[in-house]
PDB file of N, CA and C in Angstrom:
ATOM      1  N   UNK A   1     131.414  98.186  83.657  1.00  0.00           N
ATOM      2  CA  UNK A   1     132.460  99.050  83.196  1.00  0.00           C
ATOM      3  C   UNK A   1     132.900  99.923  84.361  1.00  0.00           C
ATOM      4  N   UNK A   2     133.952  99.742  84.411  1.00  0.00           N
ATOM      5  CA  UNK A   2     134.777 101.114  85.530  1.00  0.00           C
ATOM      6  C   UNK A   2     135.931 101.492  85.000  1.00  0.00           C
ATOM      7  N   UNK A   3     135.269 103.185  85.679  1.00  0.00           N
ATOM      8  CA  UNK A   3     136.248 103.975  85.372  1.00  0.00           C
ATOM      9  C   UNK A   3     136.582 104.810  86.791  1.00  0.00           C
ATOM     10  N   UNK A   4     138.500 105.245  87.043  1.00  0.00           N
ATOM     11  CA  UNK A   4     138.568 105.075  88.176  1.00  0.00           C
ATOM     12  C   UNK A   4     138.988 104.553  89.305  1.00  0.00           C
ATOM     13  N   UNK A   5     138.976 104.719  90.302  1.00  0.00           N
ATOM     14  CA  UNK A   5     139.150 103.871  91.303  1.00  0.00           C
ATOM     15  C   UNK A   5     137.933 103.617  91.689  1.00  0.00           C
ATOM     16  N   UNK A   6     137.898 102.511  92.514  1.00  0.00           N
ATOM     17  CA  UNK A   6     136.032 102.177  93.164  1.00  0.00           C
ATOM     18  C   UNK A   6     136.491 101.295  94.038  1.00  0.00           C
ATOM     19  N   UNK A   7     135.456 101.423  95.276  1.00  0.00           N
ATOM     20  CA  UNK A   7     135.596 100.641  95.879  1.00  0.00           C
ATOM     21  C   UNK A   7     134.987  98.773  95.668  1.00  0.00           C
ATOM     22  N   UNK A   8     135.596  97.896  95.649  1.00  0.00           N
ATOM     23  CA  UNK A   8     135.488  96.888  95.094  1.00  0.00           C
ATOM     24  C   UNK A   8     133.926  96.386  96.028  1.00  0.00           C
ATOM     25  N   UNK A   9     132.969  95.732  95.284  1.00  0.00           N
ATOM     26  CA  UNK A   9     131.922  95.067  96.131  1.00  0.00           C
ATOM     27  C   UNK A   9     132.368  93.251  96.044  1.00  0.00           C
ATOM     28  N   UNK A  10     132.563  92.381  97.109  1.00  0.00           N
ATOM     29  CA  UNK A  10     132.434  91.046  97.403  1.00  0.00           C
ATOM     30  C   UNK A  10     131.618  89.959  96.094  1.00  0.00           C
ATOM     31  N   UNK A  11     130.511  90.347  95.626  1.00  0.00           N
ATOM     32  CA  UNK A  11     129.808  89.492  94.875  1.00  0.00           C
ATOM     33  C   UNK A  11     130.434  89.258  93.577  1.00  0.00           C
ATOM     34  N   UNK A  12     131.023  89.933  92.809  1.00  0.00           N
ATOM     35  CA  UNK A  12     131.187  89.470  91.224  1.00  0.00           C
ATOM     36  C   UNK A  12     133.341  89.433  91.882  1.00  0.00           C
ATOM     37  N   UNK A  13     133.714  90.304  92.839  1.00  0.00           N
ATOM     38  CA  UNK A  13     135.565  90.164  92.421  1.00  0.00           C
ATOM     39  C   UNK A  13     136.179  90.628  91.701  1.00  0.00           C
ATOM     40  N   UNK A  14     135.618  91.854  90.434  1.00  0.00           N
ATOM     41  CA  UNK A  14     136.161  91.870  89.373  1.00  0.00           C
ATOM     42  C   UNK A  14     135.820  90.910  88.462  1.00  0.00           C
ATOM     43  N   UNK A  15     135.416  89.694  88.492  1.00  0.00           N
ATOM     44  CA  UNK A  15     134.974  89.112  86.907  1.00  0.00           C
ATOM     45  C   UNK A  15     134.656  89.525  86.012  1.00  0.00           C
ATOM     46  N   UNK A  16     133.521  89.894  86.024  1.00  0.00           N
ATOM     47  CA  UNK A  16     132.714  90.702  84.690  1.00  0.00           C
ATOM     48  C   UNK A  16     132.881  92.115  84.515  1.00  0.00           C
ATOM     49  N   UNK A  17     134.040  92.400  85.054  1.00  0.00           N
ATOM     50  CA  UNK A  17     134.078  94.392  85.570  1.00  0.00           C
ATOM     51  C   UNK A  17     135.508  94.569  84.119  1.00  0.00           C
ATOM     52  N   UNK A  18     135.124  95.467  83.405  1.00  0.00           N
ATOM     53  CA  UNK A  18     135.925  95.951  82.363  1.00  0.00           C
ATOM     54  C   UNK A  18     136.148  97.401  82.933  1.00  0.00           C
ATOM     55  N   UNK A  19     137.851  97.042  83.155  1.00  0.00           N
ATOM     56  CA  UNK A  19     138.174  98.452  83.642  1.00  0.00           C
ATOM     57  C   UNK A  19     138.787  99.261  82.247  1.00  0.00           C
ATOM     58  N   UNK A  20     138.618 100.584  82.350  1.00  0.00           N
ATOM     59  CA  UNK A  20     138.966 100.734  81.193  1.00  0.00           C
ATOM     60  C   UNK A  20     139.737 102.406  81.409  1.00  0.00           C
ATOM     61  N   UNK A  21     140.461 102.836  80.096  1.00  0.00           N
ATOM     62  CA  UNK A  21     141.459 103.565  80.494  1.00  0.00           C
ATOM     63  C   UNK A  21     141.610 104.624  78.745  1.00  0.00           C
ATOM     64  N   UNK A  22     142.287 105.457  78.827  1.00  0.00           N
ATOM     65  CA  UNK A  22     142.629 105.298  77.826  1.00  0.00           C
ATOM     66  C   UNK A  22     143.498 104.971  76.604  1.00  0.00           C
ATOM     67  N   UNK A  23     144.140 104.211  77.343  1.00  0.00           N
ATOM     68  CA  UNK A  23     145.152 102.999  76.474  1.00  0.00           C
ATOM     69  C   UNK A  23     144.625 102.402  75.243  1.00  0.00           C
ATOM     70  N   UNK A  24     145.562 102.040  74.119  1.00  0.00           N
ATOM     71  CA  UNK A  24     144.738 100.743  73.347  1.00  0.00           C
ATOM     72  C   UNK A  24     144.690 100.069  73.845  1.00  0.00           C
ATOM     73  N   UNK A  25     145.621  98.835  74.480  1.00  0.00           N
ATOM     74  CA  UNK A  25     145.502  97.916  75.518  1.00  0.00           C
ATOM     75  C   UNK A  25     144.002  97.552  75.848  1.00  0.00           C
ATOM     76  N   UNK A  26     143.270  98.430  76.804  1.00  0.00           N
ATOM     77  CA  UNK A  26     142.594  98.770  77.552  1.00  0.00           C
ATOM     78  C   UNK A  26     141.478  98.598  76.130  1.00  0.00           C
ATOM     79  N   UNK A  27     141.033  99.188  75.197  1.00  0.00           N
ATOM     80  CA  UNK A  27     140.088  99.213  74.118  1.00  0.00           C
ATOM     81  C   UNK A  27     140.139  98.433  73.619  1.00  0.00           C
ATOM     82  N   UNK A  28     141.020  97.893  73.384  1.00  0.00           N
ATOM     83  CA  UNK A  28     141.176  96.397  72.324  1.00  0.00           C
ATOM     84  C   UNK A  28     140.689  95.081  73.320  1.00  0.00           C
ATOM     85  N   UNK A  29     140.850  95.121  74.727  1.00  0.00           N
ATOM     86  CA  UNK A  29     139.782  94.080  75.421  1.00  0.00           C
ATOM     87  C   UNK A  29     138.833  94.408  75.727  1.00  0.00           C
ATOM     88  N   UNK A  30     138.430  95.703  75.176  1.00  0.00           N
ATOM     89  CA  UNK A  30     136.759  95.951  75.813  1.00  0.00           C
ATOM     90  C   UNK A  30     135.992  95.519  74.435  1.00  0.00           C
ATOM     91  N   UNK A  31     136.953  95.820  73.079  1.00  0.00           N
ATOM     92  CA  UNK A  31     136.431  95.668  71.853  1.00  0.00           C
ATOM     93  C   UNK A  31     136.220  93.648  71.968  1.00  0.00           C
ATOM     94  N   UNK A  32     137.202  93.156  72.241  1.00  0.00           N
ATOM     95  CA  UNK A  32     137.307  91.575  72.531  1.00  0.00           C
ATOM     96  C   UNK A  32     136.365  91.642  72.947  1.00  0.00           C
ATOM     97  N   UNK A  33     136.190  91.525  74.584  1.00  0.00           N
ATOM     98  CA  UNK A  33     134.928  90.730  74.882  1.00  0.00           C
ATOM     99  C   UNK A  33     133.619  91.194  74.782  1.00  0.00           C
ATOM    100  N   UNK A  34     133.009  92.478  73.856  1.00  0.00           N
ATOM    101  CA  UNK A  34     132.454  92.848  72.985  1.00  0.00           C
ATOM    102  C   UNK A  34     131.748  91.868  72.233  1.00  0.00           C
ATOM    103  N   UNK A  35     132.961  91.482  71.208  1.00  0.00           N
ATOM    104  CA  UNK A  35     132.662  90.629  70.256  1.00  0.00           C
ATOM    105  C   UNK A  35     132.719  88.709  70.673  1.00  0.00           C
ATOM    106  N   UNK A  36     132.773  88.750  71.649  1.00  0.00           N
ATOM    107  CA  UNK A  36     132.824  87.115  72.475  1.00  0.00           C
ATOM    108  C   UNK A  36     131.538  87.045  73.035  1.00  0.00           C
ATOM    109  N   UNK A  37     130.802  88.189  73.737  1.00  0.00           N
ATOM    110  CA  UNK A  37     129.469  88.509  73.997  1.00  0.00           C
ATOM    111  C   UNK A  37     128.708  88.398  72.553  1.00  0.00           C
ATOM    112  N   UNK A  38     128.879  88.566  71.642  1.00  0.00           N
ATOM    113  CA  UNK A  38     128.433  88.180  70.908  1.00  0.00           C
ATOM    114  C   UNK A  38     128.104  89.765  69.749  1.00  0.00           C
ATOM    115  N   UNK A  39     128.253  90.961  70.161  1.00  0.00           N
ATOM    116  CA  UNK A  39     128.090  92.014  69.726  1.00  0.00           C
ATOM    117  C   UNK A  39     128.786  92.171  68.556  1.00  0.00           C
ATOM    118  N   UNK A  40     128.398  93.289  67.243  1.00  0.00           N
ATOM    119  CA  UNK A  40     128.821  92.890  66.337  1.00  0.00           C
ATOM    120  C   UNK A  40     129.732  94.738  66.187  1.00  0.00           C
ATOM    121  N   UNK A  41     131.354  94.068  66.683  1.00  0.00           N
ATOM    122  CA  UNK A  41     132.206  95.243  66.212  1.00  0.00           C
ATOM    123  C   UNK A  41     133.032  95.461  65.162  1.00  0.00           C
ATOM    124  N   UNK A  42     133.331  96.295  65.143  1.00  0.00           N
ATOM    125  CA  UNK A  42     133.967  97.229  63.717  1.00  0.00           C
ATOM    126  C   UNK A  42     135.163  97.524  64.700  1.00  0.00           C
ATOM    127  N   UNK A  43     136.250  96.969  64.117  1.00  0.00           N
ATOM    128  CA  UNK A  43     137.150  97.371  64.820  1.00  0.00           C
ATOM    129  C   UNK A  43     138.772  98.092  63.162  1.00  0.00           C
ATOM    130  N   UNK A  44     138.170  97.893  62.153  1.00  0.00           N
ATOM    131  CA  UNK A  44     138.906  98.279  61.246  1.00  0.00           C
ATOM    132  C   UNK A  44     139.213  99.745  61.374  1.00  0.00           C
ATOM    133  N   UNK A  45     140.259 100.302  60.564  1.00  0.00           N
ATOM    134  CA  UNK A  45     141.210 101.218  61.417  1.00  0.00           C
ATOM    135  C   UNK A  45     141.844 101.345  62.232  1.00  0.00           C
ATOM    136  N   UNK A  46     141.838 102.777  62.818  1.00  0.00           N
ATOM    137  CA  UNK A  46     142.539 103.120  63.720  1.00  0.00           C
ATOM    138  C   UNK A  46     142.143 103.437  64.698  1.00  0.00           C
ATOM    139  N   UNK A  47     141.050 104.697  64.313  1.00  0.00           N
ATOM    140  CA  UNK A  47     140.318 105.622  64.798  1.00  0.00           C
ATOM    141  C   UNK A  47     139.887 105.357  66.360  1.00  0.00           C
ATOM    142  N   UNK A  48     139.431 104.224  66.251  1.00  0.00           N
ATOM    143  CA  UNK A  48     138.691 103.736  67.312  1.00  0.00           C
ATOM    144  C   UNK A  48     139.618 103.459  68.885  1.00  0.00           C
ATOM    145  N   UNK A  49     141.072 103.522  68.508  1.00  0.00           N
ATOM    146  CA  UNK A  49     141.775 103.320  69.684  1.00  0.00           C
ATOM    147  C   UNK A  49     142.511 104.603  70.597  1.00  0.00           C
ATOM    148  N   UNK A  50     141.724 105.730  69.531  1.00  0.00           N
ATOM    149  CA  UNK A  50     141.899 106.971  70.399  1.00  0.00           C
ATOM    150  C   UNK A  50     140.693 108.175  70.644  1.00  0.00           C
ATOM    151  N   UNK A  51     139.441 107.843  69.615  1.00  0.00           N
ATOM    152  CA  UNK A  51     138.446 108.694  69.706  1.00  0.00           C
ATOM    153  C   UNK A  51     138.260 108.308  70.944  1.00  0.00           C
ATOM    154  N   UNK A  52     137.158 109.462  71.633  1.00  0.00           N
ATOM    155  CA  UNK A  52     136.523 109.098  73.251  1.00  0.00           C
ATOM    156  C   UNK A  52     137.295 109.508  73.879  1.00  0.00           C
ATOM    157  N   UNK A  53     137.021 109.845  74.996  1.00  0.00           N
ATOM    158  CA  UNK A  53     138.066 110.096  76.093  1.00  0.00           C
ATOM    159  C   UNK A  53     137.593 109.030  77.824  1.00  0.00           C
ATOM    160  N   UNK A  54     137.970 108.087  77.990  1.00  0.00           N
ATOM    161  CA  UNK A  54     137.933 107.269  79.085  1.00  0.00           C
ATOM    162  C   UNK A  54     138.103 107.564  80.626  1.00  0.00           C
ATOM    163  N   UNK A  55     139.068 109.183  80.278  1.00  0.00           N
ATOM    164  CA  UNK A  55     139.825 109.510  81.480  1.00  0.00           C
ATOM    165  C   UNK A  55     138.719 108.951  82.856  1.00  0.00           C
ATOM    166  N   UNK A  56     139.903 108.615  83.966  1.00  0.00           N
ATOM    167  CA  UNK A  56     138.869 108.568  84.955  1.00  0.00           C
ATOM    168  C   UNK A  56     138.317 109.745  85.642  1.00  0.00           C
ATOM    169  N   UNK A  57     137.060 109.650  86.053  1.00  0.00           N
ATOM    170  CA  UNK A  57     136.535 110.834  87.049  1.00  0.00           C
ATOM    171  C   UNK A  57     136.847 111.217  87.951  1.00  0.00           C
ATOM    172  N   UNK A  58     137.471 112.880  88.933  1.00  0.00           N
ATOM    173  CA  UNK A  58     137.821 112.927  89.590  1.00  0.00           C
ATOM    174  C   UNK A  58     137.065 112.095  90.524  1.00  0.00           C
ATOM    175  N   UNK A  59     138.257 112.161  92.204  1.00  0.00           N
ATOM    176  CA  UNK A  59     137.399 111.542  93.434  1.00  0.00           C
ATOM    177  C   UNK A  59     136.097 112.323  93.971  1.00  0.00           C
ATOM    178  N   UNK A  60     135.374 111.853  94.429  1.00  0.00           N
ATOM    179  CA  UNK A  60     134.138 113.149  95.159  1.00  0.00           C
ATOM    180  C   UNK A  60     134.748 113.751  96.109  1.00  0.00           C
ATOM    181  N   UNK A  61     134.028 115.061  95.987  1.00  0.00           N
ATOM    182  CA  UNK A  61     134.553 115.902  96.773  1.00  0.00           C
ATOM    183  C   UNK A  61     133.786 116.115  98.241  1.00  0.00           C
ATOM    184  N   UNK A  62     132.583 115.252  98.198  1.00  0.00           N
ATOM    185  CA  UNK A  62     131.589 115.555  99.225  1.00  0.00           C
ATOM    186  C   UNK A  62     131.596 114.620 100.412  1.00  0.00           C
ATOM    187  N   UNK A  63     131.198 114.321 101.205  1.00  0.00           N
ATOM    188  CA  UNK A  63     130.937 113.241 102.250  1.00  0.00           C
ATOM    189  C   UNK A  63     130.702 112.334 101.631  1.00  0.00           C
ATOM    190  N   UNK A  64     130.873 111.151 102.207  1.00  0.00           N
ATOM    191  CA  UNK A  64     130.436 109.718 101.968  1.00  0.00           C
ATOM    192  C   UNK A  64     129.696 109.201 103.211  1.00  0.00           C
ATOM    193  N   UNK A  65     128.774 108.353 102.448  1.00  0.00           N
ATOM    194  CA  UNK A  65     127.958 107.944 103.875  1.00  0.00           C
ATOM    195  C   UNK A  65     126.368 107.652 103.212  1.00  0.00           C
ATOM    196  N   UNK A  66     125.583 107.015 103.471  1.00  0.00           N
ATOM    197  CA  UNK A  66     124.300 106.885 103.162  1.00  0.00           C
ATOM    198  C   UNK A  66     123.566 108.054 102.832  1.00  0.00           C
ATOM    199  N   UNK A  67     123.740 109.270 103.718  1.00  0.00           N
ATOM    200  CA  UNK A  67     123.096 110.685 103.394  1.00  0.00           C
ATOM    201  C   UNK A  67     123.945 111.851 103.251  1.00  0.00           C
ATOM    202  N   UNK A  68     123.915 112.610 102.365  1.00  0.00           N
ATOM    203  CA  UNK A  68     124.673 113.273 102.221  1.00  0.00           C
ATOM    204  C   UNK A  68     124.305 114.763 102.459  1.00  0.00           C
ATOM    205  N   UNK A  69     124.982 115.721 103.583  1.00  0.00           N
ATOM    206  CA  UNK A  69     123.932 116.295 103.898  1.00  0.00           C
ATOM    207  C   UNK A  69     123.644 117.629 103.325  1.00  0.00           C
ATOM    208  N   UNK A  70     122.448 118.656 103.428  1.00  0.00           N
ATOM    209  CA  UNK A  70     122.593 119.731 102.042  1.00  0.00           C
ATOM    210  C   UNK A  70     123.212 120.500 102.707  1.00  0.00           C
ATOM    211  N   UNK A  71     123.792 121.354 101.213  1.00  0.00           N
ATOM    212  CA  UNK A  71     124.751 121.904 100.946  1.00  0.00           C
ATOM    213  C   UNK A  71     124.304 123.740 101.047  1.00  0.00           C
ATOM    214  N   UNK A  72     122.607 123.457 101.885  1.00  0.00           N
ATOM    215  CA  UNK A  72     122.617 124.898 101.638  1.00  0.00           C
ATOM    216  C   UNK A  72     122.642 125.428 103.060  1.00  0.00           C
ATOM    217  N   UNK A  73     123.387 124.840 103.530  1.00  0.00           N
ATOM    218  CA  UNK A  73     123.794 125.636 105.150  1.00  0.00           C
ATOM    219  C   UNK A  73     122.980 124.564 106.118  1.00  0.00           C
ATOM    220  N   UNK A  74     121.931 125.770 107.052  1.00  0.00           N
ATOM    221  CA  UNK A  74     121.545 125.275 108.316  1.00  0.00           C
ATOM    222  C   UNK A  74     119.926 124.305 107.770  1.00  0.00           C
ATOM    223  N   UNK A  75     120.054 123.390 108.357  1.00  0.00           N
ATOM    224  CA  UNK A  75     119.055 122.582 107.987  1.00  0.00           C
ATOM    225  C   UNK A  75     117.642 122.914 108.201  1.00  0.00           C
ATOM    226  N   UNK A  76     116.439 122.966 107.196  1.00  0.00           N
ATOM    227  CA  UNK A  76     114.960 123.551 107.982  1.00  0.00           C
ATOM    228  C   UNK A  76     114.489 122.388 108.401  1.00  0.00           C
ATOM    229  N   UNK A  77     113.443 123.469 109.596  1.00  0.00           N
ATOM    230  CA  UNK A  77     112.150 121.993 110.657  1.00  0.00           C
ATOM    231  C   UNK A  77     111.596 122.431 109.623  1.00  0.00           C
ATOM    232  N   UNK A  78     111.325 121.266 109.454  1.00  0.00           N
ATOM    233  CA  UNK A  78     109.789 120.541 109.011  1.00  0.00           C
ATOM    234  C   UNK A  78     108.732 120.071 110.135  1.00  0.00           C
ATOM    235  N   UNK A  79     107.993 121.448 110.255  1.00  0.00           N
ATOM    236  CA  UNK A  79     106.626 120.590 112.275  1.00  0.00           C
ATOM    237  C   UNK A  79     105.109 120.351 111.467  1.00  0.00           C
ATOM    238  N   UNK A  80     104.724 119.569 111.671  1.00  0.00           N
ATOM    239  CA  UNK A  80     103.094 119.805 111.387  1.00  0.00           C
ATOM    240  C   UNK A  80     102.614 119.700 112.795  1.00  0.00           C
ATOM    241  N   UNK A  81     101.204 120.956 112.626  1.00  0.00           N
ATOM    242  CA  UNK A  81     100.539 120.939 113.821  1.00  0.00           C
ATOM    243  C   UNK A  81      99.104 120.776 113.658  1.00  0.00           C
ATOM    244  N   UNK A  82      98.427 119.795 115.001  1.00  0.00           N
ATOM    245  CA  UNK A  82      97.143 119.609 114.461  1.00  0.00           C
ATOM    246  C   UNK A  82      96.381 120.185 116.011  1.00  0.00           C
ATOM    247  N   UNK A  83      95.574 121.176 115.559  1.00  0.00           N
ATOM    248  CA  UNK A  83      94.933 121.190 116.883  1.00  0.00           C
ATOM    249  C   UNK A  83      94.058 120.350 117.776  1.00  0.00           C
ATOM    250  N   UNK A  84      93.833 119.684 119.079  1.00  0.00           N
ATOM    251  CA  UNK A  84      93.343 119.066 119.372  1.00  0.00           C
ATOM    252  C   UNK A  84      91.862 119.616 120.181  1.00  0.00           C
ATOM    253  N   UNK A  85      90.729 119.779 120.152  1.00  0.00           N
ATOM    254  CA  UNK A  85      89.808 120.581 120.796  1.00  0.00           C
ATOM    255  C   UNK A  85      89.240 119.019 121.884  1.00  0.00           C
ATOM    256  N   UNK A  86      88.786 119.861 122.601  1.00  0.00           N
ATOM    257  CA  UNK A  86      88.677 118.602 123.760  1.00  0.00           C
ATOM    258  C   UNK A  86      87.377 119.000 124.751  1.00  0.00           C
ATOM    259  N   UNK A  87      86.210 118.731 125.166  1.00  0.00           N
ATOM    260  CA  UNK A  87      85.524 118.696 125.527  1.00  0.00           C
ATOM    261  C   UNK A  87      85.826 119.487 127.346  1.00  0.00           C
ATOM    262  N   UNK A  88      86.617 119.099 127.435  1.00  0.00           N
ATOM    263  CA  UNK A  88      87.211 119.489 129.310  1.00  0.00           C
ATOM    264  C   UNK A  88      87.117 121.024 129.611  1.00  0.00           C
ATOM    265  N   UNK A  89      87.723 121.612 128.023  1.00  0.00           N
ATOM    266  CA  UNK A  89      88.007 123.001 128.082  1.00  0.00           C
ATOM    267  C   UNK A  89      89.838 122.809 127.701  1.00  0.00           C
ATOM    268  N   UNK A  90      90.214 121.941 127.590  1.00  0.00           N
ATOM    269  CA  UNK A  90      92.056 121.989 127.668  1.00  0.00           C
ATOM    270  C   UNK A  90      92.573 121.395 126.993  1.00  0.00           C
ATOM    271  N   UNK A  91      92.035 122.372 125.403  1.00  0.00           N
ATOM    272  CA  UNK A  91      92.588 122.521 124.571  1.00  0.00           C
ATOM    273  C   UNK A  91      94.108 122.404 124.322  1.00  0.00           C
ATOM    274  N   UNK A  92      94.033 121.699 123.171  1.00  0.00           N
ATOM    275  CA  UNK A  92      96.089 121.500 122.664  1.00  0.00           C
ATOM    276  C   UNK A  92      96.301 121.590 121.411  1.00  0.00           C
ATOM    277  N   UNK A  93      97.440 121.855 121.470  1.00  0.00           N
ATOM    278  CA  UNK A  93      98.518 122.332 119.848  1.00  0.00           C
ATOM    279  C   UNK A  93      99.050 121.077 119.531  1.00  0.00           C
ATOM    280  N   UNK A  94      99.203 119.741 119.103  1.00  0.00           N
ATOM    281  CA  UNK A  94      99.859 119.031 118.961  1.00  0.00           C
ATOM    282  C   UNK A  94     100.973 119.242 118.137  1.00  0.00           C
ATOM    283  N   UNK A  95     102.542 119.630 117.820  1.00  0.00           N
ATOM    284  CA  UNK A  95     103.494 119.041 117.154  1.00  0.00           C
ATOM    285  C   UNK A  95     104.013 118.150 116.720  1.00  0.00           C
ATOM    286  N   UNK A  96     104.394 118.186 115.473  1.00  0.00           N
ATOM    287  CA  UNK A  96     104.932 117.029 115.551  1.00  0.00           C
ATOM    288  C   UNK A  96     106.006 117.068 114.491  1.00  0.00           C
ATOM    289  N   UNK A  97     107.014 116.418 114.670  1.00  0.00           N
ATOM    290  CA  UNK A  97     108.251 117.183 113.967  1.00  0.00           C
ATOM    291  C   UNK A  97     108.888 116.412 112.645  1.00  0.00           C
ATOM    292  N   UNK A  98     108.725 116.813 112.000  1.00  0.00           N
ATOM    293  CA  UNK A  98     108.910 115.717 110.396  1.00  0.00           C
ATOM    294  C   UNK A  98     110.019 115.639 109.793  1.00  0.00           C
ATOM    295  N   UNK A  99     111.017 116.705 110.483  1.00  0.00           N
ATOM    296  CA  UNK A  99     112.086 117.160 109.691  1.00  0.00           C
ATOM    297  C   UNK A  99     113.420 116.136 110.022  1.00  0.00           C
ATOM    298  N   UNK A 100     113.757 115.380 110.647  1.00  0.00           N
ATOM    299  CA  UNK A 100     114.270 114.638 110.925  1.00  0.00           C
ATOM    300  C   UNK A 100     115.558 114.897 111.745  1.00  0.00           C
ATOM    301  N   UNK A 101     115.518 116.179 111.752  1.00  0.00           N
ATOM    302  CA  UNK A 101     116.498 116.696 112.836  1.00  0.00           C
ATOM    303  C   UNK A 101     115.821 117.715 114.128  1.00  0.00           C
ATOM    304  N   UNK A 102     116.057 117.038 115.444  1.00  0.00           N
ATOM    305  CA  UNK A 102     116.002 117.684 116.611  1.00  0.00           C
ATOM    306  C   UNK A 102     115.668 119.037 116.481  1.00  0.00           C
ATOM    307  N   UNK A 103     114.538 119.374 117.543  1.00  0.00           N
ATOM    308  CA  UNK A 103     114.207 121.050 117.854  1.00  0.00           C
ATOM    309  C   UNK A 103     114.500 121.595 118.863  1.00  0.00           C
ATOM    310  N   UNK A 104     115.150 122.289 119.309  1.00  0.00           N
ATOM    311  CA  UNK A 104     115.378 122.767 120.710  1.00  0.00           C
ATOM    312  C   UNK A 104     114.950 124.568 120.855  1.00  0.00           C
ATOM    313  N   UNK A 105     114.339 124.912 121.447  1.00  0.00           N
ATOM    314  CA  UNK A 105     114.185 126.128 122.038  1.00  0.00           C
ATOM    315  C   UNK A 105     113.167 127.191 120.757  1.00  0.00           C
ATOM    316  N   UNK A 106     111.660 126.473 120.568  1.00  0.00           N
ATOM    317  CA  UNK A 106     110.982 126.247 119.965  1.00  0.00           C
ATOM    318  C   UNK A 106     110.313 128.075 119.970  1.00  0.00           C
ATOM    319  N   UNK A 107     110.092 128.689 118.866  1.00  0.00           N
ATOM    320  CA  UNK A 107     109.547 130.233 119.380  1.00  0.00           C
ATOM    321  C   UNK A 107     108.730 130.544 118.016  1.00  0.00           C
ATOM    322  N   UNK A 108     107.269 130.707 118.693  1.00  0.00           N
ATOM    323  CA  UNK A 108     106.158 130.782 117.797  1.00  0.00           C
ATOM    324  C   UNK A 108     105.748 132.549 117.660  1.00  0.00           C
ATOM    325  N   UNK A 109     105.989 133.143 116.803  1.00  0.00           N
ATOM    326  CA  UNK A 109     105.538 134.202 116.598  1.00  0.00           C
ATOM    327  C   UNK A 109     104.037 134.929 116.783  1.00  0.00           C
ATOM    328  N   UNK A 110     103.312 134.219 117.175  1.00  0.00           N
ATOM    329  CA  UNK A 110     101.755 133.784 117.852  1.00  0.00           C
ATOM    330  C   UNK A 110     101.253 132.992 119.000  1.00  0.00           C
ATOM    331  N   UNK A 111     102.880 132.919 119.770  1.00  0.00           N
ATOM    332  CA  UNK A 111     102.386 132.135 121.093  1.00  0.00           C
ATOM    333  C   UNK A 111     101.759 133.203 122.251  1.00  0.00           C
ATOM    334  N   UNK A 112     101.630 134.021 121.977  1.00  0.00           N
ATOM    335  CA  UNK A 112     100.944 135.011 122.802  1.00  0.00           C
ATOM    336  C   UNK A 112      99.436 134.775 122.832  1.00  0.00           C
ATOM    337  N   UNK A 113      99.166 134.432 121.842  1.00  0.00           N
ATOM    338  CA  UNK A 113      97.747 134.205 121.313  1.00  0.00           C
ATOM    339  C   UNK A 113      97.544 132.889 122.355  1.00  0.00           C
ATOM    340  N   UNK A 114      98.058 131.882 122.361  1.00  0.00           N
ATOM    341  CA  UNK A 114      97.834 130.696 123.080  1.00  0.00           C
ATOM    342  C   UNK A 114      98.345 130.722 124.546  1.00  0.00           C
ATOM    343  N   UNK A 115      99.208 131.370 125.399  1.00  0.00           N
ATOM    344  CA  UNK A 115      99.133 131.651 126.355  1.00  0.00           C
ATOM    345  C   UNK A 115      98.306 132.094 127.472  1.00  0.00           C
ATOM    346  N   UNK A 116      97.376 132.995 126.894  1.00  0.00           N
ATOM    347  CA  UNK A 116      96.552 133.209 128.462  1.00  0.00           C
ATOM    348  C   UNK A 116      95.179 132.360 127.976  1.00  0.00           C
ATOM    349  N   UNK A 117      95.358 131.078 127.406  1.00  0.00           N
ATOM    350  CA  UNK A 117      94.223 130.313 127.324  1.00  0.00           C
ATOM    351  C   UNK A 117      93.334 130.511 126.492  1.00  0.00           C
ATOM    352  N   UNK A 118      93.238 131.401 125.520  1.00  0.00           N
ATOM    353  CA  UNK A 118      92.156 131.549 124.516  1.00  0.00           C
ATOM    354  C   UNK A 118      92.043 131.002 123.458  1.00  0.00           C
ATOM    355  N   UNK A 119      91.113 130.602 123.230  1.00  0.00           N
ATOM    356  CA  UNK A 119      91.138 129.839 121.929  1.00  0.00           C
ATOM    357  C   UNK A 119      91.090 131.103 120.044  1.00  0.00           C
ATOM    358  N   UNK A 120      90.591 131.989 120.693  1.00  0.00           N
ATOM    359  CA  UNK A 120      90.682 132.550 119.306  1.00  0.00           C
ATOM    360  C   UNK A 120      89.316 132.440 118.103  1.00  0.00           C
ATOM    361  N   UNK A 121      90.067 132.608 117.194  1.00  0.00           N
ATOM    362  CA  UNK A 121      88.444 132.053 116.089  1.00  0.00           C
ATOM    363  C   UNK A 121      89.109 130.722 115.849  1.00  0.00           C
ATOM    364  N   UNK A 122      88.450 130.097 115.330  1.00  0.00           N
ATOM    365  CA  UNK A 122      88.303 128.932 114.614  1.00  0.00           C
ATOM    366  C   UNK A 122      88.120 128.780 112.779  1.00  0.00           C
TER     367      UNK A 122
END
């Protein structure tokens, strides 16, 4: 069923695609091949060729594209860090960045602590 415009996909062409509207026209072949499928309709009266509303859905208003991106501004890092302790004495912070967007100009509110080499508690 479509409602709308859409962009058409290659595999079916429209064959099996019931576009629909709110016309009788338009209801009276959805009611048809309904009942050719084998479904069991009631098509007595009237009623039925104006209850409902079919209208199509506006267009989107958002990007198109595989990802769509959020809508709540500036994007957050996502880092996990695992410390690495090392026998030598030279110790490391490993990062590692999950968020899927680039980090540049990285500022740890506790890099003071790791600067003049101390390890700290554990």
């Amino acid at each position: 069923m479509e409602l709308g415009s859409l962009r058409p996909f290659s595999d079916v062409a429209g064959r099996h695609a019931v576009r629909l509207d709110n016309s009788s026209p338009k209801r009276n072949d959805l009611a048809n091949r309904l009942k050719d499928a084998g479904c069991d309709v009631t098509t007595s009266g009237a009623d039925w060729l104006s209850i409902g509303d079919f209208t199509p859905p506006n267009a989107p208003d958002g990007p198109l594209g595989r990802r769509v991106p959020s809508s709540l501004g500036r994007p957050r890092n996502r880092l996990d860090a695992q410390y690495l302790h090392r026998t030598s004495g030279s110790d490391r912070i490993q990062l590692i960045n999950r968020s899927g967007q680039d980090v540049f100009d990285l500022n740890s509110p506790n890099a003071k602590d790791f600067a003049d080499g101390s390890t700290g508690s554990r």
